[in-house]
Protein backbone atom coordinates (compact mmCIF):
# COMPACT_ATOMS: atom_id res chain seq x y z
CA UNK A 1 9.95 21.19 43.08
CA UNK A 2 6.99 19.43 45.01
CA UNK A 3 6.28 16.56 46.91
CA UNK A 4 3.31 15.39 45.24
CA UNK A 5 3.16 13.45 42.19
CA UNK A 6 2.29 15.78 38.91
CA UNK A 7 -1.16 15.77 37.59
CA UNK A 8 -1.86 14.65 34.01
CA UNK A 9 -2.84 18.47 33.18
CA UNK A 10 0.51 19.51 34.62
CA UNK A 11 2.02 17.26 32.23
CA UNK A 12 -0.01 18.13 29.39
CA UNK A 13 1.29 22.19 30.49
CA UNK A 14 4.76 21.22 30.10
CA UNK A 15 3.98 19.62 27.19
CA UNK A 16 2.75 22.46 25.35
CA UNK A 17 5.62 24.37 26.83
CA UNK A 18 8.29 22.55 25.29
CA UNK A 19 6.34 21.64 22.03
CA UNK A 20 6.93 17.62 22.62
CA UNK A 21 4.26 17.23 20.35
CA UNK A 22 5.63 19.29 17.31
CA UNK A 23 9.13 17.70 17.72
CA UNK A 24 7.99 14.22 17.47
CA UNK A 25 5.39 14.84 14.72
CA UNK A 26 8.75 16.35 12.99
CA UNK A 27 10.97 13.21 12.92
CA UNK A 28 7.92 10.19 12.67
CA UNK A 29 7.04 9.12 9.86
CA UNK A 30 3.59 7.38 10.50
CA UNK A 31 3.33 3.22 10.98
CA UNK A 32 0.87 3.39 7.59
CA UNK A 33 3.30 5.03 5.62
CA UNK A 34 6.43 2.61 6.95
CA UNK A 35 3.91 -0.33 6.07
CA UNK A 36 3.30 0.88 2.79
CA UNK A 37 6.55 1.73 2.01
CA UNK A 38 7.28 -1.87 3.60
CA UNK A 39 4.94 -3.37 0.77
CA UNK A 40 6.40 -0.78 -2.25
CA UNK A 41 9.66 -1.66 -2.16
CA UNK A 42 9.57 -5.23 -2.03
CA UNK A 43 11.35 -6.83 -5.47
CA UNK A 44 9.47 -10.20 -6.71
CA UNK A 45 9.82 -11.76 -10.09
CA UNK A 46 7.60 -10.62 -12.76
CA UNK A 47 6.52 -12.36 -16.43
CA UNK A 48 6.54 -9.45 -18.66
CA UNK A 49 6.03 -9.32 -22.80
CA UNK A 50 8.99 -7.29 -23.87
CA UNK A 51 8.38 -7.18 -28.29
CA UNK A 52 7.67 -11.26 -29.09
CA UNK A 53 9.43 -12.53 -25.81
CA UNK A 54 8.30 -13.53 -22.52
CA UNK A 55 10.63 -12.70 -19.94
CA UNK A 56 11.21 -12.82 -16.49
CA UNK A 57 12.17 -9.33 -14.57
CA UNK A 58 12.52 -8.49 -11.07
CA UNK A 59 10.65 -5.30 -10.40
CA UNK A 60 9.20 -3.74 -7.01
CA UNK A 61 5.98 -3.83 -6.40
CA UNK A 62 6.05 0.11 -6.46
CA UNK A 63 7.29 -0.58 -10.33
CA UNK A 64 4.77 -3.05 -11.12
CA UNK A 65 2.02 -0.95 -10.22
CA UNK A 66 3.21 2.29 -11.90
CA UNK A 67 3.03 -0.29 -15.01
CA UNK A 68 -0.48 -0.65 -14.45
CA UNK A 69 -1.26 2.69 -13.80
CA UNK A 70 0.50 3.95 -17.36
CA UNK A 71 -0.84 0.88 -19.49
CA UNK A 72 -3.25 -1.00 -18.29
CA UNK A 73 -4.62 -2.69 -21.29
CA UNK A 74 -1.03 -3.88 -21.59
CA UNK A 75 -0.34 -5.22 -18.69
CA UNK A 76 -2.07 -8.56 -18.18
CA UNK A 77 1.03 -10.54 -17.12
CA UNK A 78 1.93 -7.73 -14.61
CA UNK A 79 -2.01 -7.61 -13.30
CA UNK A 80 -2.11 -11.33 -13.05
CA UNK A 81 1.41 -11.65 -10.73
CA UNK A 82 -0.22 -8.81 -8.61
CA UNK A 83 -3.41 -11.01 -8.08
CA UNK A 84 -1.70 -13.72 -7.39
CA UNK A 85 0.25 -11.60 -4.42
CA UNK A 86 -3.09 -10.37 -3.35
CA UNK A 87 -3.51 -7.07 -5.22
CA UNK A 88 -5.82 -5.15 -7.36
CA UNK A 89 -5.11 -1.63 -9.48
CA UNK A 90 -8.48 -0.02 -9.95
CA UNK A 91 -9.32 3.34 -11.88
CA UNK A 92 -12.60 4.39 -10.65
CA UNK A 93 -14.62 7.53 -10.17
CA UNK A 94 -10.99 8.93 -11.01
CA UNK A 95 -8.77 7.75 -8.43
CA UNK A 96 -6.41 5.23 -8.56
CA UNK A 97 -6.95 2.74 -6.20
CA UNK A 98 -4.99 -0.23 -4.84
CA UNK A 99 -7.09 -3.34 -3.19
CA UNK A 100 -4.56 -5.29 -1.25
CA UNK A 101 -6.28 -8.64 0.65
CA UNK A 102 -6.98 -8.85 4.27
CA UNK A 103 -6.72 -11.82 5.69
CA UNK A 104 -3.25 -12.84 7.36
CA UNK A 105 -3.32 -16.58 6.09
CA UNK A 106 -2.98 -15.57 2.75
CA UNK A 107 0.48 -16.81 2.06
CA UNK A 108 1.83 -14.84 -0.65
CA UNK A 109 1.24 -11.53 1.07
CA UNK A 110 2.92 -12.78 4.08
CA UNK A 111 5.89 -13.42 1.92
CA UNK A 112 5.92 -9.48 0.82
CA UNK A 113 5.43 -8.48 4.63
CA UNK A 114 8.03 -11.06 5.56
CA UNK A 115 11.23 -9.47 7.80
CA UNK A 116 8.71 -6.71 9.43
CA UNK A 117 6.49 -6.19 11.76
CA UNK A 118 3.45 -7.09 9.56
CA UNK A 119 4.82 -10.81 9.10
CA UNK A 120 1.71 -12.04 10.66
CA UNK A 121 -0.60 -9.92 9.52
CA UNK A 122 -1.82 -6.44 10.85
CA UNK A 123 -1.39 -5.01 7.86
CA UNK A 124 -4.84 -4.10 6.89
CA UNK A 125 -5.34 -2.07 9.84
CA UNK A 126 -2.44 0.16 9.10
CA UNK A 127 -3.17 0.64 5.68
CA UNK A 128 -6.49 1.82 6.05
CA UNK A 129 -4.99 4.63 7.69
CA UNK A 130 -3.79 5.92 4.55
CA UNK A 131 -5.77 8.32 2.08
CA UNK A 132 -8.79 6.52 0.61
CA UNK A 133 -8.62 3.87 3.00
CA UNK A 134 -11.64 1.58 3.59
CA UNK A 135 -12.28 -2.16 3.63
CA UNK A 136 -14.15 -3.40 0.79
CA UNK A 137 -15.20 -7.00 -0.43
CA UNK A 138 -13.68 -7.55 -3.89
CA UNK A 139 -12.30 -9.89 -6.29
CA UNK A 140 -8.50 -9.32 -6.53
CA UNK A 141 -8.34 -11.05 -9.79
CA UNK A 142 -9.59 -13.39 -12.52
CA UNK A 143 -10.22 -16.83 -11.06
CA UNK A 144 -9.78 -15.58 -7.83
CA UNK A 145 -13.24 -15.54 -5.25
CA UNK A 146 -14.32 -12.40 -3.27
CA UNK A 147 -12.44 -11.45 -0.14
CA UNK A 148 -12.45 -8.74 2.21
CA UNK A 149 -9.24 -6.18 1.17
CA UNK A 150 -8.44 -2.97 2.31
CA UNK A 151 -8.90 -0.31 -0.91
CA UNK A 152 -6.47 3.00 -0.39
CA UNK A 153 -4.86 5.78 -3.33
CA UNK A 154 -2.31 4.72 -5.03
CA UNK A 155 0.44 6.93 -3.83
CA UNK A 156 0.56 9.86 -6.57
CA UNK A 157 4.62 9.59 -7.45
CA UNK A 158 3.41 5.95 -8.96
CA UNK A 159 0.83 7.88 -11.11
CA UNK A 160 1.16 8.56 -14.98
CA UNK A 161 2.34 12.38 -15.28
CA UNK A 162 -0.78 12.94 -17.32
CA UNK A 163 -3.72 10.90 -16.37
CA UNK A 164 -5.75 12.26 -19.34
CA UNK A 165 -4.02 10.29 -21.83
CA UNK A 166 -4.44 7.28 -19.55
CA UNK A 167 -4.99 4.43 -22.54
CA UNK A 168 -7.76 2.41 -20.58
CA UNK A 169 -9.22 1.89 -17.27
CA UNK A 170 -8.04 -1.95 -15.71
């Protein structure tokens, strides 16, 4: 014991001492990977073409982009809804790559973020953090102008088992 205050490199010795560090880094999981997460699991509806029928299926977003990622020639329906929620699959210099729009205004990706801490945006930021992550300027879709999105891997449990026999790049 001592009656002066402790110095930040005392506290950085005990610290080390009783490996804080290790013990948190243990039991966190990282704010990118709850945000992403955050954005994979959320269920929207989705037109797809199953034999002569349109129908209407609720699938994650994690699902709709593994759908991409294993067919993406047939997949149009699924590719447009994901545009229209401000998303992009890529294939390029061969990575899989989602774009997913900046800007906090844009109203449909507030709706995915909706219930966490990302309502109002913020996202962007976090999601750069993850592998591959970089802001771009691209078009998310057909119709749709350029705006600035954050490009990152697509998370490789989403990916086809064997990319070779991937049909087509989208």
């Amino acid at each position: 014991m001592s009656n002066k205050p402790a110095t930040v490199d005392d506290a950085n010795v005990l610290v080390e001492m009783l490996d804080i560090k290790a013990r948190i880094e243990l039991h966190s999981v990282s704010d990118q990977h709850r945000c992403l997460e955050a954005l994979m699991s959320r269920v929207m509806p989705f037109k797809l073409m199953v034999g002569p029928a349109m129908v209407t299926r609720n699938l994650s977003i994690a699902e709709a982009i593994q759908m991409v990622c294993e067919d993406p020639t047939n997949s149009p329906d699924v590719i447009a809804r994901l545009a229209q929620l401000g998303m992009r699959v890529t294939f390029a210099k061969g990575k899989w790559q989602l774009y997913v729009v900046n800007s906090p205004e844009h109203h449909e990706m507030r709706k995915l973020f909706a219930g966490t801490k990302w309502a109002f945006g913020g996202w962007a930021m976090v999601l750069r953090r993850l592998p591959g992550g970089e802001e771009s300027t691209q078009r998310v879709g057909v119709g749709f102008g350029a705006a600035k999105v954050t490009a990152f891997y697509v998370p490789q449990d989403l990916l086809p088992q064997n990319d070779s026999e991937m049909k087509l790049a989208a």
